[in-house]
C-alpha atoms as a PDB file:
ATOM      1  CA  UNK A   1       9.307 -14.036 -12.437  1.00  0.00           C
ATOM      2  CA  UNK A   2      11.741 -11.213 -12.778  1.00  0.00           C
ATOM      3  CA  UNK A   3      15.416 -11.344 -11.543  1.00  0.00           C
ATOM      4  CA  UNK A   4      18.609  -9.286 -11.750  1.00  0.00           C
ATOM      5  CA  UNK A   5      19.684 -10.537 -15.449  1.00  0.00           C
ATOM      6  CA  UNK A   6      15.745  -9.776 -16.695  1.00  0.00           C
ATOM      7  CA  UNK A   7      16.153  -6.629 -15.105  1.00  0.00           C
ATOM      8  CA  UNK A   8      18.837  -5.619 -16.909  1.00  0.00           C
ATOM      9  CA  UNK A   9      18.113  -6.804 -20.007  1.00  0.00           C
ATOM     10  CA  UNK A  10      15.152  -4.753 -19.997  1.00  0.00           C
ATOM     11  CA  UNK A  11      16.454  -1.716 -19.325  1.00  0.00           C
ATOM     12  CA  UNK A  12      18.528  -1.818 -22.607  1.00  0.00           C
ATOM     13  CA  UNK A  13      15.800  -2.608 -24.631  1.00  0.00           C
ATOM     14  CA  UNK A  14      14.808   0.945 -22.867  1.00  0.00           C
ATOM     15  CA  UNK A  15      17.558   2.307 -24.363  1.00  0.00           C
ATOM     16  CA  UNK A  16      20.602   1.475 -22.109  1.00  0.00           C
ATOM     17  CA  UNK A  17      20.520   2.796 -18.761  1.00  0.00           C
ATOM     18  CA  UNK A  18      17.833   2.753 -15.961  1.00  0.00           C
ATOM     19  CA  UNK A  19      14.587   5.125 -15.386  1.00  0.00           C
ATOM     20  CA  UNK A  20      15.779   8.390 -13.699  1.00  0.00           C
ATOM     21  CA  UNK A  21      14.220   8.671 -10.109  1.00  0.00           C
ATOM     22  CA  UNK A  22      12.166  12.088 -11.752  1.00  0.00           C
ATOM     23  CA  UNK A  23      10.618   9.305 -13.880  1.00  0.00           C
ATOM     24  CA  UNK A  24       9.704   6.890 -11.055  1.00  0.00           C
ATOM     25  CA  UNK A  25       8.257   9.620  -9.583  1.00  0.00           C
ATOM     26  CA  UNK A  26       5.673  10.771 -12.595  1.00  0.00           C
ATOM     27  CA  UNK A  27       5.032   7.327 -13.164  1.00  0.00           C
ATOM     28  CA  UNK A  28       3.575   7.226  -9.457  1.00  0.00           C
ATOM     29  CA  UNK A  29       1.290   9.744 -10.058  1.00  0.00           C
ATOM     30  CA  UNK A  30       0.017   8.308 -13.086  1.00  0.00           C
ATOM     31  CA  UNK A  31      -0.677   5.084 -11.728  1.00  0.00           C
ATOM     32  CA  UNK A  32      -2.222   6.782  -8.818  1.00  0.00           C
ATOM     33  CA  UNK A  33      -4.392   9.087 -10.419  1.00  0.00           C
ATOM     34  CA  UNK A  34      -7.254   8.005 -13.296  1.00  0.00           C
ATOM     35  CA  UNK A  35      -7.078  11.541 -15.130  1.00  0.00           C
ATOM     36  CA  UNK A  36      -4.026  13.217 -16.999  1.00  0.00           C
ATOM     37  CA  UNK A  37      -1.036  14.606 -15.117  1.00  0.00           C
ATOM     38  CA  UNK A  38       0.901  17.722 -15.022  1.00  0.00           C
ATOM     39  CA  UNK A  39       4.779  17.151 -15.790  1.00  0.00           C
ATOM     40  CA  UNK A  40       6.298  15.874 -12.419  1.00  0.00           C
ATOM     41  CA  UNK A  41       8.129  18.626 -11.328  1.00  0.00           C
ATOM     42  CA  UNK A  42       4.761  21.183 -11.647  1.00  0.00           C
ATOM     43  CA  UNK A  43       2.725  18.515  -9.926  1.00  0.00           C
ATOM     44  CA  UNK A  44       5.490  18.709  -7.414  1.00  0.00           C
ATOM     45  CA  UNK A  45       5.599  22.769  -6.990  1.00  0.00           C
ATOM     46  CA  UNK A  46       1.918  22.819  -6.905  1.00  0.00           C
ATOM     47  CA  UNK A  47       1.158  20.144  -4.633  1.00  0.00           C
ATOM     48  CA  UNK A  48       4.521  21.521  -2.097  1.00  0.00           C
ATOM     49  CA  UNK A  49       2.185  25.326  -2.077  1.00  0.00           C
ATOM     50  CA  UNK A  50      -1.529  23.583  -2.235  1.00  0.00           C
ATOM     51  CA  UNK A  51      -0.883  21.122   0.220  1.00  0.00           C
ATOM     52  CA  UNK A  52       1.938  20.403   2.062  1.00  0.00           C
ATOM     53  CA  UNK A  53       2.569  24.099   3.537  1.00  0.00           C
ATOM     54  CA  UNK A  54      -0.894  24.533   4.208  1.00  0.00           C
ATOM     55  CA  UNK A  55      -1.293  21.581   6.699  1.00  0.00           C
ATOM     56  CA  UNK A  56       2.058  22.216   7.954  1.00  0.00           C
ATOM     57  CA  UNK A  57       0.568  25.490   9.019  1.00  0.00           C
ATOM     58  CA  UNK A  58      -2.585  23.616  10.684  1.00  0.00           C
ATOM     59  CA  UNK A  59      -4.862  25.469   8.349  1.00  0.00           C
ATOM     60  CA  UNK A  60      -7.180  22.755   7.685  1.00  0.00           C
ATOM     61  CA  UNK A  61     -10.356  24.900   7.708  1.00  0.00           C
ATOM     62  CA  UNK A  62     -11.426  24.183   3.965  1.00  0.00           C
ATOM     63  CA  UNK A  63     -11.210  20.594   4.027  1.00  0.00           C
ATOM     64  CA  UNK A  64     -13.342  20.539   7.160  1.00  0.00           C
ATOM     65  CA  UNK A  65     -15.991  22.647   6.029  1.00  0.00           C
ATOM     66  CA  UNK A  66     -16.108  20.223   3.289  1.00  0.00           C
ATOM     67  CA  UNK A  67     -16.448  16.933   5.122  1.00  0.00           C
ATOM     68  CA  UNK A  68     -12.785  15.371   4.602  1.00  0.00           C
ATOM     69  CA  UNK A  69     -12.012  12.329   5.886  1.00  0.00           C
ATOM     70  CA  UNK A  70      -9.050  13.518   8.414  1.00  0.00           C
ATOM     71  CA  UNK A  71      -8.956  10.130  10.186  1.00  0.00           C
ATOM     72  CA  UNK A  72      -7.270   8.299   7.356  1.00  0.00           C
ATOM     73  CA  UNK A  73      -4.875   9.610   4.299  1.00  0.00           C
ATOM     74  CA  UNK A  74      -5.989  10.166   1.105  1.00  0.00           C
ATOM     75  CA  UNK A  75      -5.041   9.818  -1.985  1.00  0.00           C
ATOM     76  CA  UNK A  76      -3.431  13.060  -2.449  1.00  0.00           C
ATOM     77  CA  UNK A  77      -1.665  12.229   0.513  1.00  0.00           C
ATOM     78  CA  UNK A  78      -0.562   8.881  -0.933  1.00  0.00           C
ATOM     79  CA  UNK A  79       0.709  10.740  -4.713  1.00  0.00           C
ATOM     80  CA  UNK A  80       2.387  13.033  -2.528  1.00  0.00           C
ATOM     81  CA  UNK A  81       4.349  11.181  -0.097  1.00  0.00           C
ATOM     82  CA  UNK A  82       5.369   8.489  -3.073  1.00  0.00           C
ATOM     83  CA  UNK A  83       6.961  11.259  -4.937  1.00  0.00           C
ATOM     84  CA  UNK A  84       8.558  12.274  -2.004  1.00  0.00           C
ATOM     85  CA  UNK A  85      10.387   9.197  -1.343  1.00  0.00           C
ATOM     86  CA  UNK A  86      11.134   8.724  -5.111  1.00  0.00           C
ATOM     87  CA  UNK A  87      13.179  12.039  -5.120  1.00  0.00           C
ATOM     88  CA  UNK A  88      14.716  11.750  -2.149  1.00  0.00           C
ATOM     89  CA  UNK A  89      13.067  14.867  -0.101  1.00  0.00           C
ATOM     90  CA  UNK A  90      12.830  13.115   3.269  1.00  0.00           C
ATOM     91  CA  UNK A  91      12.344  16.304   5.216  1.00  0.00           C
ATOM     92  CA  UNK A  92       8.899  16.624   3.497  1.00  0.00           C
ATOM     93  CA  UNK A  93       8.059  13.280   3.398  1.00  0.00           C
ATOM     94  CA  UNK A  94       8.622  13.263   7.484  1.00  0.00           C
ATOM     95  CA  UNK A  95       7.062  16.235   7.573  1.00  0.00           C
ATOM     96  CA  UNK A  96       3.940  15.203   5.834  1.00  0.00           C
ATOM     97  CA  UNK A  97       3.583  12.138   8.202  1.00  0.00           C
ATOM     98  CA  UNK A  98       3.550  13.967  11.181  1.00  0.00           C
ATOM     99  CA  UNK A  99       0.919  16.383   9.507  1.00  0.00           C
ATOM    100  CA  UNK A 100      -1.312  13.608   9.489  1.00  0.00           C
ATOM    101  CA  UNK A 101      -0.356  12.379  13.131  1.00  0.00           C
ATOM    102  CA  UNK A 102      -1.527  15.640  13.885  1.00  0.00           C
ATOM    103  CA  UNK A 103      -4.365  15.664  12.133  1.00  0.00           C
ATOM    104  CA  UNK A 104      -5.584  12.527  13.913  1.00  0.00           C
ATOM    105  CA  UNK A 105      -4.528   9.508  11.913  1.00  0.00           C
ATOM    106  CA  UNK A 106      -3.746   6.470  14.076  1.00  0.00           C
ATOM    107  CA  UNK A 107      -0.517   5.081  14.065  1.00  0.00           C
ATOM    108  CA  UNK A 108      -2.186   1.961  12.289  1.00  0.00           C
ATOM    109  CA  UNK A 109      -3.264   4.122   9.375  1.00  0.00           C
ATOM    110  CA  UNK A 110      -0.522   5.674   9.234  1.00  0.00           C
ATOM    111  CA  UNK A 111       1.877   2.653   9.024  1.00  0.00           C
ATOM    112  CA  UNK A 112      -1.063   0.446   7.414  1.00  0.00           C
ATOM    113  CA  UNK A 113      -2.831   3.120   4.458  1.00  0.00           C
ATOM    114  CA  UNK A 114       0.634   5.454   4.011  1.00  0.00           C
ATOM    115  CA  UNK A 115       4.243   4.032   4.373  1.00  0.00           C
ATOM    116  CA  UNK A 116       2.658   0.371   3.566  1.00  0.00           C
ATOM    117  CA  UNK A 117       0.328   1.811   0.914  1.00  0.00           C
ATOM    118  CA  UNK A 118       3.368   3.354  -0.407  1.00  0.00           C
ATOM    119  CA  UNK A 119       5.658   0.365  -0.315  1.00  0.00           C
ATOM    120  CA  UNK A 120       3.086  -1.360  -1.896  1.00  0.00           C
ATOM    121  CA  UNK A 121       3.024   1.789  -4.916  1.00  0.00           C
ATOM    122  CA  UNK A 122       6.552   0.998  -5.327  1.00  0.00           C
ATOM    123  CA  UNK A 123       6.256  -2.602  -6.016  1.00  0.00           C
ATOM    124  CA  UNK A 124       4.067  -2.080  -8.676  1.00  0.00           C
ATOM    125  CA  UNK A 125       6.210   0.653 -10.426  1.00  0.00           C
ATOM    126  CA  UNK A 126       8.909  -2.124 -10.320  1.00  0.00           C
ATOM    127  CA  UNK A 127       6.217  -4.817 -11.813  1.00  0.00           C
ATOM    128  CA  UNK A 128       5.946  -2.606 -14.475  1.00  0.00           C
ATOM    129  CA  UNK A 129       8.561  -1.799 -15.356  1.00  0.00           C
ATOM    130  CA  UNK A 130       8.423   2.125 -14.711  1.00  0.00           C
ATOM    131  CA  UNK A 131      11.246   1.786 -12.123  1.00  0.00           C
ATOM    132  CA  UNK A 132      14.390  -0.728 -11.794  1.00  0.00           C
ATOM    133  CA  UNK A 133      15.051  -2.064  -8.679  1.00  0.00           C
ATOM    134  CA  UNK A 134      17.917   0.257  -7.255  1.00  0.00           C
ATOM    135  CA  UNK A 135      15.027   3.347  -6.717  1.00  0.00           C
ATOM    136  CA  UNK A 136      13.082   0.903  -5.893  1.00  0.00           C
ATOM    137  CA  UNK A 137      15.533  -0.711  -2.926  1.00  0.00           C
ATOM    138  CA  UNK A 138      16.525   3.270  -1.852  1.00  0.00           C
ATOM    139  CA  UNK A 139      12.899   3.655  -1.698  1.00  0.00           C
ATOM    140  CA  UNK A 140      12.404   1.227   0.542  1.00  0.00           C
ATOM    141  CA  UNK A 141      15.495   2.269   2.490  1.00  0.00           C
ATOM    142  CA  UNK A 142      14.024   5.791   3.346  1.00  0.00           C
ATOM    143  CA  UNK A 143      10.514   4.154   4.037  1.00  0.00           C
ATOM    144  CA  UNK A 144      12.245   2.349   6.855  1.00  0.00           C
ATOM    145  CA  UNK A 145      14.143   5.961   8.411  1.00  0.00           C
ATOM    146  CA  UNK A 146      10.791   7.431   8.216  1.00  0.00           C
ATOM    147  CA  UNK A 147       9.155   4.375  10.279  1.00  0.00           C
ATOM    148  CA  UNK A 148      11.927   4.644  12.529  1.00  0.00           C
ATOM    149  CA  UNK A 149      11.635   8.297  13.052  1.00  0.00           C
ATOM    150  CA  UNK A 150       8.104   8.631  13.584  1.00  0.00           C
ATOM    151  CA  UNK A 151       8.484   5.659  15.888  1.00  0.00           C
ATOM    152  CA  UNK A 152      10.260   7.838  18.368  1.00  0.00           C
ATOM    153  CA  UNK A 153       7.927  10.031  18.873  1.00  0.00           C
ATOM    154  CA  UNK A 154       5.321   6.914  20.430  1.00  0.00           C
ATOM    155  CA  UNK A 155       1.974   6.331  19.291  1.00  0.00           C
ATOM    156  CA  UNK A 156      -1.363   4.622  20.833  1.00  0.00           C
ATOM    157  CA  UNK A 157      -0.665   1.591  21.772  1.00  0.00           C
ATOM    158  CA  UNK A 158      -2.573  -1.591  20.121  1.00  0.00           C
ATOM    159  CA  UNK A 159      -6.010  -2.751  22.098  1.00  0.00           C
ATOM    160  CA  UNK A 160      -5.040  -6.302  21.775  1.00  0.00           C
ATOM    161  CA  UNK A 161      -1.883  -6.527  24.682  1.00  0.00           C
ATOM    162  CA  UNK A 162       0.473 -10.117  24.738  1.00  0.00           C
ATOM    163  CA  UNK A 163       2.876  -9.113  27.372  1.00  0.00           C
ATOM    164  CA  UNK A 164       5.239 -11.819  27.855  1.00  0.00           C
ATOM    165  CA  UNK A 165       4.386 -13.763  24.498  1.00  0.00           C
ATOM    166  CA  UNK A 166       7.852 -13.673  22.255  1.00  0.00           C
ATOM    167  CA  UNK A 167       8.346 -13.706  18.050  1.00  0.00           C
ATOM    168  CA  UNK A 168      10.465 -14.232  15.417  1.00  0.00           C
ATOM    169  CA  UNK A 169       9.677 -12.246  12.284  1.00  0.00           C
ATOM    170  CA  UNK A 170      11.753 -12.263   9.530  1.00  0.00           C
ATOM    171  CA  UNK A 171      11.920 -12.548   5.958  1.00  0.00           C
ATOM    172  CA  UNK A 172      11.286 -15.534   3.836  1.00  0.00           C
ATOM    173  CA  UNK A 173      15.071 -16.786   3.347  1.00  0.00           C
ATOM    174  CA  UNK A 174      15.939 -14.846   0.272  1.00  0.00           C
ATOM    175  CA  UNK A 175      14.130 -12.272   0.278  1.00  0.00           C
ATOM    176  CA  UNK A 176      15.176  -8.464   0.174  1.00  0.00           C
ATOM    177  CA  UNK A 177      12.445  -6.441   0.712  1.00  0.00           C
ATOM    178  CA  UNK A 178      11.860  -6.376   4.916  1.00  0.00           C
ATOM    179  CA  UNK A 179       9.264  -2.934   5.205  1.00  0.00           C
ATOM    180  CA  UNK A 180       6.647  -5.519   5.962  1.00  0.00           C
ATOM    181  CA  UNK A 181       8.452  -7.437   8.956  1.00  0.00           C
ATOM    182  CA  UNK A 182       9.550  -3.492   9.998  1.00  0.00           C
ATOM    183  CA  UNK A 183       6.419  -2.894  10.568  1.00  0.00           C
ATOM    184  CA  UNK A 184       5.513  -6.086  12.023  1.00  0.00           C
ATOM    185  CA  UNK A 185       7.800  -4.977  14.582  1.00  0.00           C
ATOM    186  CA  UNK A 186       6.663  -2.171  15.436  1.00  0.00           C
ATOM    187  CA  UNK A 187       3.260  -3.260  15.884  1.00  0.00           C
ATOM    188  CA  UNK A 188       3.559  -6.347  17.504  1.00  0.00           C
ATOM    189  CA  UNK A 189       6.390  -4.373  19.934  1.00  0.00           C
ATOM    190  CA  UNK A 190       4.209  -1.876  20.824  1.00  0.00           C
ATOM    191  CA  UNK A 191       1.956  -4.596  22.065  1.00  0.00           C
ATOM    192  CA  UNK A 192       3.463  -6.115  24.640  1.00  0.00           C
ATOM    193  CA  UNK A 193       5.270  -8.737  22.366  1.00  0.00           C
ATOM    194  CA  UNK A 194       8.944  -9.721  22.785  1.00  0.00           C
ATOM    195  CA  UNK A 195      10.588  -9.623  19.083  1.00  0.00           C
ATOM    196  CA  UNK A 196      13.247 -10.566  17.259  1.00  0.00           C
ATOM    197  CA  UNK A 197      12.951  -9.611  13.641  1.00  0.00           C
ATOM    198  CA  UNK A 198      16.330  -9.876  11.532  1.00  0.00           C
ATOM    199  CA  UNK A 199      16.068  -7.920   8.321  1.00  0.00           C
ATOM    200  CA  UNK A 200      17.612 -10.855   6.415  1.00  0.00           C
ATOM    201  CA  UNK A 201      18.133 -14.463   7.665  1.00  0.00           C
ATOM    202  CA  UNK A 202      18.673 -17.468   5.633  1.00  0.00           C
ATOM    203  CA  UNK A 203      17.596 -20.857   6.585  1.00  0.00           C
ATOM    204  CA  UNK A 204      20.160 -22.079   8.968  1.00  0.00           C
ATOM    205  CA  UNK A 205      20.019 -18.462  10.532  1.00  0.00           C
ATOM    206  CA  UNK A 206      16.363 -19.450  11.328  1.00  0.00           C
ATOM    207  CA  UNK A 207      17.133 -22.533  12.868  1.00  0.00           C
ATOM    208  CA  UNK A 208      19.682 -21.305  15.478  1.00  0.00           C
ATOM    209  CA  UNK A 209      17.286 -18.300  16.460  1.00  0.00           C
ATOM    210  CA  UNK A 210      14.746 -21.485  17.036  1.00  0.00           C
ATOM    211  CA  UNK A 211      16.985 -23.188  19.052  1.00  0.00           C
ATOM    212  CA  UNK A 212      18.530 -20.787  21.249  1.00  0.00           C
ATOM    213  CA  UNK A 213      15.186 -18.648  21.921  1.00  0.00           C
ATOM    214  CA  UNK A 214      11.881 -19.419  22.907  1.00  0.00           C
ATOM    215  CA  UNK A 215       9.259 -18.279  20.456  1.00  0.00           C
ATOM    216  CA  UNK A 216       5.325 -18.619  20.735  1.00  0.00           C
ATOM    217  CA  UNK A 217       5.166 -17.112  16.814  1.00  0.00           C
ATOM    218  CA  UNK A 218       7.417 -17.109  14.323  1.00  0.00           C
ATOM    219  CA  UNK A 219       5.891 -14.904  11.312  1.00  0.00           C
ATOM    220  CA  UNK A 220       7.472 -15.180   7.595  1.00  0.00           C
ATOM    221  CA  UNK A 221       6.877 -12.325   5.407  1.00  0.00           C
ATOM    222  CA  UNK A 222       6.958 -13.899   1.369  1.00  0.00           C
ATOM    223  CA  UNK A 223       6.513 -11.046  -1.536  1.00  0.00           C
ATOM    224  CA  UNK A 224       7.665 -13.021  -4.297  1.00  0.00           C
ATOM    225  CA  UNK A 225       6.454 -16.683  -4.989  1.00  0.00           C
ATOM    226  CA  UNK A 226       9.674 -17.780  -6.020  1.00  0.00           C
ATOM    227  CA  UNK A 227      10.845 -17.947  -2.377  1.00  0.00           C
ATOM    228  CA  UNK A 228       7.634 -19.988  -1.448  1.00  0.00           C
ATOM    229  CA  UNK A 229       9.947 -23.508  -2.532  1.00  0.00           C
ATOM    230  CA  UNK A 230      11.854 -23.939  -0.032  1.00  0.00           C
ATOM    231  CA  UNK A 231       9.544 -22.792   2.918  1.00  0.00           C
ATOM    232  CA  UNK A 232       8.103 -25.959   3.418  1.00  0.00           C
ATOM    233  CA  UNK A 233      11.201 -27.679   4.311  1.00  0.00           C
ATOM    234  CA  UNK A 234      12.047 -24.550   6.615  1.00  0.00           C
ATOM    235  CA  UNK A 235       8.941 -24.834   8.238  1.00  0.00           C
ATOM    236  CA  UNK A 236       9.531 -28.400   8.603  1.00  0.00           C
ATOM    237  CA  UNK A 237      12.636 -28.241  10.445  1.00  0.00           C
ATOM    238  CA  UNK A 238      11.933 -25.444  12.310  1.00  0.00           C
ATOM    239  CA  UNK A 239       8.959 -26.729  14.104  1.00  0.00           C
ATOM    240  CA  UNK A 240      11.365 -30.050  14.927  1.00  0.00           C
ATOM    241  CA  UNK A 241      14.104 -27.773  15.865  1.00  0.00           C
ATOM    242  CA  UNK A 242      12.516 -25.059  17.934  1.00  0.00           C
ATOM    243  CA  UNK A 243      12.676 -25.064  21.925  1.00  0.00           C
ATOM    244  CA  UNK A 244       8.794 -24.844  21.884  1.00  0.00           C
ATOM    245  CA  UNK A 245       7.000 -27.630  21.130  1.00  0.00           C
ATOM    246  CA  UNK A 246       3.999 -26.077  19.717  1.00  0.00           C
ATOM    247  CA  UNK A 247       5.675 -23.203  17.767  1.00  0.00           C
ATOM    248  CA  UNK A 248       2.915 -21.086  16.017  1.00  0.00           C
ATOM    249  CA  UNK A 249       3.755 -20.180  12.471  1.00  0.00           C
ATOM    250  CA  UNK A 250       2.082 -17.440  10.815  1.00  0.00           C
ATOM    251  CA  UNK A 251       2.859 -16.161   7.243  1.00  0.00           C
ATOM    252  CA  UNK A 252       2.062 -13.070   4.799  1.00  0.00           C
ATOM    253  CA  UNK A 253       2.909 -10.805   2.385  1.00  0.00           C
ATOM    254  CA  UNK A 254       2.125 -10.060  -1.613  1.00  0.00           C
ATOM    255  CA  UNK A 255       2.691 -14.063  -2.552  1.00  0.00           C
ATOM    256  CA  UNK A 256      -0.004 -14.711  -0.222  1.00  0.00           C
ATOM    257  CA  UNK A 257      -2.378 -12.228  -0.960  1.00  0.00           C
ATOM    258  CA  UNK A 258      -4.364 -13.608  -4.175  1.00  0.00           C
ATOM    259  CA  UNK A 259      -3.765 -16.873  -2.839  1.00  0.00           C
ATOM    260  CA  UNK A 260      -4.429 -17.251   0.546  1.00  0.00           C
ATOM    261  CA  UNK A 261      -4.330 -21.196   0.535  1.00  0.00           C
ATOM    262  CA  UNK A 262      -0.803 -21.504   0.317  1.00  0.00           C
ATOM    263  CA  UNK A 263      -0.227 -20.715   3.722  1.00  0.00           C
ATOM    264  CA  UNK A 264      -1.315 -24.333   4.523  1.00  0.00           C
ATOM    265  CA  UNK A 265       0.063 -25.582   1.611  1.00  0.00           C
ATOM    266  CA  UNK A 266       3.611 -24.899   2.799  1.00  0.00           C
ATOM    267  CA  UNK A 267       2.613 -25.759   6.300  1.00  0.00           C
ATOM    268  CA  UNK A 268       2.091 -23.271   7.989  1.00  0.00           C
ATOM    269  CA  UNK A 269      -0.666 -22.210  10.925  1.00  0.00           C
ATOM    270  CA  UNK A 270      -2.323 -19.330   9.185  1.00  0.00           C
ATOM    271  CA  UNK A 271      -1.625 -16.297   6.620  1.00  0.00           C
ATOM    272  CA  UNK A 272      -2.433 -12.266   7.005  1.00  0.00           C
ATOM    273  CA  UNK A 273      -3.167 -10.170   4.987  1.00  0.00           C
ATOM    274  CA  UNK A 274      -2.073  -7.044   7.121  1.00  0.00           C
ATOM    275  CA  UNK A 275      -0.314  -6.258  10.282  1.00  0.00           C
ATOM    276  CA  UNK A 276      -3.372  -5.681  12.507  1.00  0.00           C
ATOM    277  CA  UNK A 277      -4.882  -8.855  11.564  1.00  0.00           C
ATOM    278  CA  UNK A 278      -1.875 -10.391  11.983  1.00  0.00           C
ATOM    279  CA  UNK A 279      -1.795  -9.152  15.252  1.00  0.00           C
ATOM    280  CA  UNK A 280      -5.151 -10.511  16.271  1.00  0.00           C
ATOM    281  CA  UNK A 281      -4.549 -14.012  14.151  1.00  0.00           C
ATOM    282  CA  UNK A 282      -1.292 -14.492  16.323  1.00  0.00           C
ATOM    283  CA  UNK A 283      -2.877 -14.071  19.402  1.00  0.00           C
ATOM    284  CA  UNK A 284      -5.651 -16.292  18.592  1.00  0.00           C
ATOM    285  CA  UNK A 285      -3.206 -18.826  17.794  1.00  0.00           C
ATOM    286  CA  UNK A 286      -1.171 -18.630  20.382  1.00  0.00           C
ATOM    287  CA  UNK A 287      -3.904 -18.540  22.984  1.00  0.00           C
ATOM    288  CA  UNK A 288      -4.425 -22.138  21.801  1.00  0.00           C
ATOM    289  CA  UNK A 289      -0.921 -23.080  23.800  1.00  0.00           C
ATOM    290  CA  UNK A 290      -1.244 -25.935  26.482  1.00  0.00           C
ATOM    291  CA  UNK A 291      -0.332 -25.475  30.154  1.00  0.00           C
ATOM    292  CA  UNK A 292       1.894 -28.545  29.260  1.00  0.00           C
ATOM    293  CA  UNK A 293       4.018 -26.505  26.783  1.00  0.00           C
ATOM    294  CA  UNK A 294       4.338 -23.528  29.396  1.00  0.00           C
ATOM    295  CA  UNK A 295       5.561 -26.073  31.568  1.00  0.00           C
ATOM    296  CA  UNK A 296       8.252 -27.334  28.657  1.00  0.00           C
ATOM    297  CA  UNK A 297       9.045 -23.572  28.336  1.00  0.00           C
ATOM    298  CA  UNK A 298       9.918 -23.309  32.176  1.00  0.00           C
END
C-alpha cells in the first residue's frame, strides 16, 4: 500500500520534485482516451471552443441530429471536466455541470457518472503514479465546492423518501478522502433522511456521535484496505455503544468494490457499491426495525 514516505520517495526517483498539475492533467486524458493525445494545453483550447462554449450557448443541434445520449455525460464530458479540476479553472468546471443540468442530466448522474466518475479518475492518476497526492487532495477539495454549489441550486428529489429515519456517515477512521460520504449526504438528505456526516472522525469520535444521537444507519465509506483493520472492533463497539439497539451498519467505497465479502467479514450489515443503491440497501435494512426498538427509541 502506498503512504506519505513511499510517496515521496518516488517522486525523487522522478527526478526530485512532484508532477506539475499541467501534467496531472494530460495524464487524465490519456488514461481516458484509447487513441493518441494532443499536448494538454491544445486539447484544452480546442475542447474550451468545440465544446464547452457551444453548450454554454444551448446550441446542441448537431449532437441531436446525431442521436447523443443527452441524459447522461460522456466521455468528453468526463476528459473535460477532469482537466478542469486538475488546473484549477472552477468557473468552467461549474459551468460545464450546469450545462449538463440543463441539458437534462439527473442530479444522480450528475453526482454518480461526473463529480464521482471524476473522483474516481483522480484516484487512479494517484495509483499510478501520474499525480502525488497534494493535486490529488486540492482536487478533491474543488470537487466538494462544486457539489456544494450545484447543490444550491436543488435538484429532483430521490423516489425512495425516509422522512424521519436518521444517519451517521462518515469516513472509515483514518481516512482522508470524504467526496464519497459528501455525496452520501446529499443524497440521502435530499431524501428525507436526517444526517450527520463528519468529514473526518476517529474512533472514539464515532462512539460519542453513537451515544448521544439516535441513528437507524450508520454508513462507513473505506477507499483504502489498510483502514479495513481496525473496523471490526469499531463496529463492535459501536453497535454495544449506540442508543439504538438494532443500529444498521452499511459500508462502501473502493476497498469494497472487488471484494464485496468483506463487508461481513468486518461485521457489518451490508456493502454498496454506489450512492443510489446505497440508498435503497439502507432502507431495506432499516425497514427490518422492530416496533420494540421504536419503542426503545421513544
Amino acid at each position: 500500500m502506498r503512504n506519505a514516505s513511499q510517496t515521496s520517495d518516488d517522486d525523487q526517483t522522478k527526478g526530485g520534485s512532484s508532477l506539475s498539475q499541467p501534467s496531472c492533467a494530460k495524464a487524465a486524458a490519456e488514461s481516458m482516451q484509447a487513441t493518441p493525445v494532443r499536448p494538454w494545453t491544445a486539447l484544452l483550447e480546442a475542447a474550451i471552443e468545440n465544446e464547452v462554449l457551444p453548450r454554454l450557448c444551448g446550441t446542441w443541434s448537431r449532437q441531436a441530429a446525431q442521436g447523443a445520449d443527452r441524459s447522461q455525460p460522456s466521455e468528453t464530458d468526463l476528459t473535460l471536466f477532469v482537466g478542469f479540476i486538475l488546473e484549477d479553472d472552477l468557473p468552467h468546471a461549474r459551468a460545464m455541470a450546469d450545462g449538463l443540468t440543463a441539458r437534462g442530466v439527473s442530479r444522480y448522474d450528475l453526482l454518480h457518472s461526473l463529480l464521482g466518475a471524476a473522483a474516481q479518475r483522480l484516484g487512479e492518476l494517484w495509483d499510478q503514479d501520474r499525480c502525488d497526492m497534494t493535486v490529488v487532495n486540492l482536487g478533491m477539495i474543488r470537487l466538494n465546492q462544486i457539489l456544494r454549489d450545484t447543490a444550491e441550486h436543488g435538484g429532483e428529489t430521490p423516489l425512495m423518501r425516509d422522512s424521519g429515519r436518521s444517519a451517521l456517515i462518515a469516513p472509515a477512521p483514518g481516512e482522508t478522502h470524504n467526496f464519497g460520504v459528501v455525496v452520501l449526504d446529499d443524497l440521502f438528505t435530499r431524501a428525507g433522511w436526517q444526517v450527520d456526516a463528519p468529514s473526518r472522525v476517529n474512533s472514539t469520535g464515532l462512539l460519542v456521535l453513537a451515544k448521544r444521537n439516535w441513528y437507524d444507519l450508520v454508513g462507513i465509506s473505506v477507499s483504502a484496505e489498510r483502514f479495513l483493520r481496525s473496523l471490526p472492533a469499531t463496529i463492535r463497539t459501536l453497535r454495544r455503544a449506540a442508543r439504538n439497539p438494532a443500529l444498521v451498519v452499511l459500508v462502501g467505497g473502493q476497498a469494497f468494490i472487488d471484494h464485496p465479502e468483506r463487508a461481513q467479514f468486518i461485521g457489518a450489515d451490508g456493502f454498496a457499491p454506489n450512492a443510489e443503491t446505497a440508498l435503497i440497501i439502507a432502507h431495506k435494512l432499516c425497514a427490518k426495525t422492530t416496533q420494540g426498538v421504536k419503542v426503545a427509541k421513544n
